[in-house]
Protein backbone atom coordinates (compact mmCIF):
# COMPACT_ATOMS: atom_id res chain seq x y z
CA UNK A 1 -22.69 -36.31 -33.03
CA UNK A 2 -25.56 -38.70 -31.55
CA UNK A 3 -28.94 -38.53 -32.54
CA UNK A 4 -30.20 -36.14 -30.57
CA UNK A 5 -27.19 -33.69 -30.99
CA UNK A 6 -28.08 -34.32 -34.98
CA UNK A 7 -31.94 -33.56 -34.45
CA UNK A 8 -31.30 -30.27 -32.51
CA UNK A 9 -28.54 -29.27 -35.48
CA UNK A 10 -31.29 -30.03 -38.27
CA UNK A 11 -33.74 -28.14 -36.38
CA UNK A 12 -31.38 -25.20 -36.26
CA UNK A 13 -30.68 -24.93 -39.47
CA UNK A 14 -34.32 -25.35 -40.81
CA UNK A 15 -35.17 -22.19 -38.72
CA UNK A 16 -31.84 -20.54 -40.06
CA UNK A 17 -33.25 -21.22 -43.13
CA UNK A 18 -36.83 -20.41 -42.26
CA UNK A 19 -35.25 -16.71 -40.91
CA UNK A 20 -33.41 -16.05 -44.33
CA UNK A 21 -35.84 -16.62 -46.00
CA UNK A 22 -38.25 -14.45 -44.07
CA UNK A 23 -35.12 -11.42 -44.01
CA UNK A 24 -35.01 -11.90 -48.15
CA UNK A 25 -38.83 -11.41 -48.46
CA UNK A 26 -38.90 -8.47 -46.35
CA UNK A 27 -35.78 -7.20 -48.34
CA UNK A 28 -37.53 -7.74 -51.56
CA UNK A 29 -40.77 -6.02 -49.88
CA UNK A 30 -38.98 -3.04 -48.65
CA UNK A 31 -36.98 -2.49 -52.67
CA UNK A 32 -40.29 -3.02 -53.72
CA UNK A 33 -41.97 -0.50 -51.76
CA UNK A 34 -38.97 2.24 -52.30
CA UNK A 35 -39.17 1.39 -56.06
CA UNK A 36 -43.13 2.11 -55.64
CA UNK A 37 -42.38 5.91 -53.80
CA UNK A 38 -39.31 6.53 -55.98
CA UNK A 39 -42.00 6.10 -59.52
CA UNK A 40 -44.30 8.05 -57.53
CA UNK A 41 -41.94 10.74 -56.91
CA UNK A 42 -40.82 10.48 -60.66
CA UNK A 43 -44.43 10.84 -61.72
CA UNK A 44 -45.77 13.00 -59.75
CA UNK A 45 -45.78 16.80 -60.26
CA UNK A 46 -43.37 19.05 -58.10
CA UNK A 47 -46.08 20.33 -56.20
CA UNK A 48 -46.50 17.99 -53.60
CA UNK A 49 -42.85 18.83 -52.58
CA UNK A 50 -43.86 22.49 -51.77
CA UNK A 51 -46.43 21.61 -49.64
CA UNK A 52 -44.03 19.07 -47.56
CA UNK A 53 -41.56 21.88 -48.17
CA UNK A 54 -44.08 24.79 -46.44
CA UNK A 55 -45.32 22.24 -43.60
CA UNK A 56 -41.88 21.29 -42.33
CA UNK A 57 -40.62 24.84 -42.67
CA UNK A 58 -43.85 25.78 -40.56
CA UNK A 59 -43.43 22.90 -37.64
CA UNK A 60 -39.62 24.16 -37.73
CA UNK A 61 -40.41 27.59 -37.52
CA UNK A 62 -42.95 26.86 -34.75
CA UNK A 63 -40.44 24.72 -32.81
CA UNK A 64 -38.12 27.68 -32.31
CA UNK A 65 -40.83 30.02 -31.56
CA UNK A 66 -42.59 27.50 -28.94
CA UNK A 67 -38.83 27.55 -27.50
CA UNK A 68 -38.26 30.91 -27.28
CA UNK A 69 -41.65 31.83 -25.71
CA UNK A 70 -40.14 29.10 -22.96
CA UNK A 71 -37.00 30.53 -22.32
CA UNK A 72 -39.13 33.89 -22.02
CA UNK A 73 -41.53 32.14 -19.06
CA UNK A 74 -38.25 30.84 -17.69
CA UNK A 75 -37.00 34.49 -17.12
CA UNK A 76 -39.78 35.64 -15.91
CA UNK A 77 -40.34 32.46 -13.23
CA UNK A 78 -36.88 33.19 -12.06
CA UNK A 79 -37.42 37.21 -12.27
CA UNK A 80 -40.73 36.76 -9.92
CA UNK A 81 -38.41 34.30 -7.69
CA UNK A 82 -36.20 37.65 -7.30
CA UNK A 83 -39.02 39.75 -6.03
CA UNK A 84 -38.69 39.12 -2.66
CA UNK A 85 -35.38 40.66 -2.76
CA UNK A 86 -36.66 43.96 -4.33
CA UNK A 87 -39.96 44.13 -1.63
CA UNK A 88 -37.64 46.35 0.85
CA UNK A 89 -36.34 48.40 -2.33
CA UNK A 90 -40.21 49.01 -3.11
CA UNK A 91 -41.31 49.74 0.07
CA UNK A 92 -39.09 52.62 0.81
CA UNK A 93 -40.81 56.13 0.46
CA UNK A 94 -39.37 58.00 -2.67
CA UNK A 95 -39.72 62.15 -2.98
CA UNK A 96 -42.10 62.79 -6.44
């Protein structure tokens, strides 16, 4: 290797190094933090979970609600697209 070869290689490998040692703090952060919720959860009282329980059980629950009423606009955009079709039906005279 010449010199500059050599200078390019060093500076590699002090940002290598720079880089692992950013990925191991932000590994150490991130145990850290999970450590911090997993306490939490073992601390806490069980009630919080029935309140994320009831609110994702309610967003669910809307979800398929919001997608039926949908597929119920659908069928009746594509039932008023079939009027036309029925306009001679209505307009015939019928005995009462």
């Amino acid at each position: 290797m010449n010199q500059e070869q050599l200078r390019i290689f060093n500076e590699n490998v002090k940002i290598d190094n720079h880089n692992v040692e950013l990925l191991e703090n932000s590994t150490i952060a991130n145990k850290n933090a999970i450590q911090f919720v997993f306490d939490y959860v073992q601390e806490a009282d069980f009630w919080w979970m029935v309140v994320v329980f009831a609110l994702v059980f309610y967003v669910v629950l809307s979800n398929v609600r919001m997608n039926q009423l949908e597929e119920r606009i659908e069928e009746l955009e594509d039932a008023q697209d079939r009027i036309p079709e029925l306009e001679p039906l209505l307009a015939k005279a019928t005995k009462v």
